[in-house]
Protein backbone atom coordinates (compact mmCIF):
# COMPACT_ATOMS: atom_id res chain seq x y z
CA UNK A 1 5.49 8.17 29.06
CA UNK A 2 3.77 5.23 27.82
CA UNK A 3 4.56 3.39 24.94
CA UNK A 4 2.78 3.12 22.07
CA UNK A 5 4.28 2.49 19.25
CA UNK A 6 6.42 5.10 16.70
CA UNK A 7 4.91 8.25 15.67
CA UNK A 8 6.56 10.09 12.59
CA UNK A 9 7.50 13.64 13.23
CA UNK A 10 4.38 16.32 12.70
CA UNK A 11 5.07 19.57 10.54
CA UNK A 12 4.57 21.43 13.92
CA UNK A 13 7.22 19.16 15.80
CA UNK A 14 9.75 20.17 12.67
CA UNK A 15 9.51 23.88 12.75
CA UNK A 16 9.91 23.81 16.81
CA UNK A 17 13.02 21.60 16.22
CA UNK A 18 14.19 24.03 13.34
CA UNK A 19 13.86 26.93 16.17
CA UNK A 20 15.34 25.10 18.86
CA UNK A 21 18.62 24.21 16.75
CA UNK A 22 18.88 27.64 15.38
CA UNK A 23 19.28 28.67 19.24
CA UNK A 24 21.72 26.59 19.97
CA UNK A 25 19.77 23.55 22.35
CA UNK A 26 20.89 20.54 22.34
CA UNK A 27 19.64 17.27 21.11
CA UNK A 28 19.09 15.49 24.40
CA UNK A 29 17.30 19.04 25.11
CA UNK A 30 15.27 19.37 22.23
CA UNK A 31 13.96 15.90 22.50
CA UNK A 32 12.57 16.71 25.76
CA UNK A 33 10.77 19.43 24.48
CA UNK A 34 9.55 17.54 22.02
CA UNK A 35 8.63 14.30 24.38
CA UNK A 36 10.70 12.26 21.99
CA UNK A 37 13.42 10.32 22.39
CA UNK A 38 17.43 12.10 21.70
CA UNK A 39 17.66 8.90 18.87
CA UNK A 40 14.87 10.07 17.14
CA UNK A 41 15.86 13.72 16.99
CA UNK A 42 19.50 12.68 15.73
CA UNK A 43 18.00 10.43 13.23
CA UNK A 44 15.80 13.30 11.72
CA UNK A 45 18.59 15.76 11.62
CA UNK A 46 21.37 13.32 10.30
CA UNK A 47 18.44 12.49 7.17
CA UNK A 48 17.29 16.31 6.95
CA UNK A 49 20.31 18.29 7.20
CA UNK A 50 21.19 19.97 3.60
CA UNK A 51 23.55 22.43 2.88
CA UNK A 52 21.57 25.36 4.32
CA UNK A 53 21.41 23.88 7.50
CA UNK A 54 17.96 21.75 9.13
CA UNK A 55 14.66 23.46 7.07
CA UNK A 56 11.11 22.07 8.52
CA UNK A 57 9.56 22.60 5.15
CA UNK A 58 12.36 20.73 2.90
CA UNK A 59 12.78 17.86 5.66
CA UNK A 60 8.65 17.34 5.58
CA UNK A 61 8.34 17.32 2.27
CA UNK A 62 11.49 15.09 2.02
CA UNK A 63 10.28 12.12 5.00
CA UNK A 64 6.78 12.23 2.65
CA UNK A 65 8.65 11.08 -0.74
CA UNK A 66 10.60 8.73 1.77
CA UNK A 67 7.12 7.36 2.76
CA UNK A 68 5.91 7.04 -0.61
CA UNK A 69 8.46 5.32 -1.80
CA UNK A 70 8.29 2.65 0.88
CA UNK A 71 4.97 1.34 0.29
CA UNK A 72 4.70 1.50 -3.78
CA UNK A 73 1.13 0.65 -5.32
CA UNK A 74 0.72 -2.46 -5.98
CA UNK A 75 0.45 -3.61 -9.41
CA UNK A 76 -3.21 -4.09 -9.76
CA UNK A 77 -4.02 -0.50 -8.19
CA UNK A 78 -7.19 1.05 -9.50
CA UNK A 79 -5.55 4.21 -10.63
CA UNK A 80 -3.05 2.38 -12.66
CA UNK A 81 -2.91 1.52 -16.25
CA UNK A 82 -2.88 -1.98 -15.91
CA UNK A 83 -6.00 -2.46 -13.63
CA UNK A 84 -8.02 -1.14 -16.81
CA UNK A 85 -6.57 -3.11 -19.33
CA UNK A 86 -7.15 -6.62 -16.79
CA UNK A 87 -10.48 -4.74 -15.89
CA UNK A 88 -11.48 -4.56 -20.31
CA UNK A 89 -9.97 -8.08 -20.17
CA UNK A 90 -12.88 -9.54 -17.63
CA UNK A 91 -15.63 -7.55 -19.12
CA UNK A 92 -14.66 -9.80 -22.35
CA UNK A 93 -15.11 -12.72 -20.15
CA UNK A 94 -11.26 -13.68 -19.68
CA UNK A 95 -10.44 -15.93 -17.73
CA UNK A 96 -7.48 -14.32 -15.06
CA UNK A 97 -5.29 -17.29 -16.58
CA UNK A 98 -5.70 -15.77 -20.18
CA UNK A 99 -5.23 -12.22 -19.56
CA UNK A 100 -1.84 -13.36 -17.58
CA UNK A 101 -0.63 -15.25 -20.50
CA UNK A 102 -2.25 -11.86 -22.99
CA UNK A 103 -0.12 -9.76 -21.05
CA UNK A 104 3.10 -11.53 -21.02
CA UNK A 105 2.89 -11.60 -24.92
CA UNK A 106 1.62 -7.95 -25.36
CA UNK A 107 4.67 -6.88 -23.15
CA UNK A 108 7.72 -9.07 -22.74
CA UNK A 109 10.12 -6.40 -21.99
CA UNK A 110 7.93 -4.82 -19.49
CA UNK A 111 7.75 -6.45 -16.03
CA UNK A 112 5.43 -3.79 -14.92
CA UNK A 113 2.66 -4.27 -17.82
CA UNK A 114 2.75 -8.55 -16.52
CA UNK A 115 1.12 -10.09 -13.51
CA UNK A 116 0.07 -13.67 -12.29
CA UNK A 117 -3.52 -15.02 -12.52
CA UNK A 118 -3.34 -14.97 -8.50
CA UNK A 119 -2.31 -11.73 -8.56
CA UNK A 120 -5.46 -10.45 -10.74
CA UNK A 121 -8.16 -13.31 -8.43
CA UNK A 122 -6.39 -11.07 -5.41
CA UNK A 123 -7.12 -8.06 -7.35
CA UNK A 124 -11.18 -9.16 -8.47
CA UNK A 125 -12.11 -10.00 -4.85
CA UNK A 126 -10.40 -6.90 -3.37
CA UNK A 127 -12.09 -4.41 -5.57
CA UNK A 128 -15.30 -5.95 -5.19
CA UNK A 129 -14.70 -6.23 -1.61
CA UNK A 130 -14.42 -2.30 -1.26
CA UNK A 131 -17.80 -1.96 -3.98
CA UNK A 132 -21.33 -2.00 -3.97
CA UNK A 133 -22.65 -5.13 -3.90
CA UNK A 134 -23.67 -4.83 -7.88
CA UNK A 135 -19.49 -6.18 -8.65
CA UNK A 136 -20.65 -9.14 -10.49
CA UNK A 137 -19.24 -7.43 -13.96
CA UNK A 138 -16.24 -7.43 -12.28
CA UNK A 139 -15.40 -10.70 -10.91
CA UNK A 140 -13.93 -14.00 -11.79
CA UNK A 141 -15.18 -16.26 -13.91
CA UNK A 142 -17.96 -18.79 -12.31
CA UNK A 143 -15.80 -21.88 -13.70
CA UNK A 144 -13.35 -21.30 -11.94
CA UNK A 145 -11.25 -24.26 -9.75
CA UNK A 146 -10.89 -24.15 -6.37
CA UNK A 147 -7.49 -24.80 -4.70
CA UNK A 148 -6.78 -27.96 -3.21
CA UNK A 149 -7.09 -27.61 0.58
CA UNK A 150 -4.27 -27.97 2.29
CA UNK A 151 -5.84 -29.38 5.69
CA UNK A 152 -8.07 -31.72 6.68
CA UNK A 153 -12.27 -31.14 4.86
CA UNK A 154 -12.75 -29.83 1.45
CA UNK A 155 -13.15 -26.18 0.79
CA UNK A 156 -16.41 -24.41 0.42
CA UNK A 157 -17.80 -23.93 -2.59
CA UNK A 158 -19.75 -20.49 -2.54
CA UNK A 159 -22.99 -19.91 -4.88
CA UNK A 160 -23.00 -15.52 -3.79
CA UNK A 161 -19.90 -13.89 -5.43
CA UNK A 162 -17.30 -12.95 -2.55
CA UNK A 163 -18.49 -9.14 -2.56
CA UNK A 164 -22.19 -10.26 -1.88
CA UNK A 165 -21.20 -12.24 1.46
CA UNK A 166 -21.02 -11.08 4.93
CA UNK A 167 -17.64 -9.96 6.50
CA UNK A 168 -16.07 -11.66 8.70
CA UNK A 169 -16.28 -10.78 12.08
CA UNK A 170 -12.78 -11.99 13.23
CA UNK A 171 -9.91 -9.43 13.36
């Protein structure tokens, strides 16, 4: 068996182990069955196991809120309340350090309603990375000031907003 990296459990892979525990295998026998390893299969029974014994259903639904919660949206997500207030914020021509400072003001007991201007540049360039070329109402503003470089050479100064430039072919 090659490897290639960890694979979570499928639905499928579940209800077989469900089957095979209600008859009695083993764990060392079930993960062969399986083609996983015996750690693996103890792991998922030690999280899954309730009350009524190991349930495929209840232990998929149970590793997807585990996923979930490991990888929470980031602040700026589109679908998120505070991507269309920063979002109202640019169309009035704000700069990302003024809606930071707005925010912080509008909601000092709310750590989720405040983000950095870095935070909200990230933001600009992602969404108009992943939009039609026509993101101009979204980005930052033109006056912007570069960052100092930190090696040798000056950084360049761009006159196409970051969604209208080619990719970059390095990965």
């Amino acid at each position: 068996m090659t490897k290639s990296g960890y694979r979570q459990l499928q639905a499928e892979e579940r209800i077989t182990l469900a089957s095979l525990r209600q008859q009695g295998q083993s764990l060392r026998a079930i993960a062969r069955t399986l083609n996983r390893s015996a750690s693996s299969i103890s792991r998922e029974l030690q999280r899954n196991v309730g009350a009524s014994g190991y349930v495929a259903g209840d232990a998929h639904a149970a590793s997807a809120v585990r996923r979930k919660a490991a990888r929470p949206w980031p602040k700026l997500h589109a679908d998120l309340k505070l991507w269309r207030v920063v979002k109202t914020c640019l169309a009035w021509r704000w700069s990302p350090q003024q809606i930071s400072r707005t925010l912080a003001r509008m909601w000092p007991d709310e750590p989720d309603m405040q983000v950095s201007h870095e935070t909200i540049y990230t933001a600009i360039y992602a969404h108009a990375a992943n939009s039609s070329p026509a993101c101009a109402k979204a980005r930052a503003p033109a006056s912007r000031a570069l960052r100092a470089p930190t090696g040798a050479g000056k950084s360049p100064t761009w006159s196409a907003p970051m969604c209208a430039r080619p990719r970059s072919r390095t990965a």
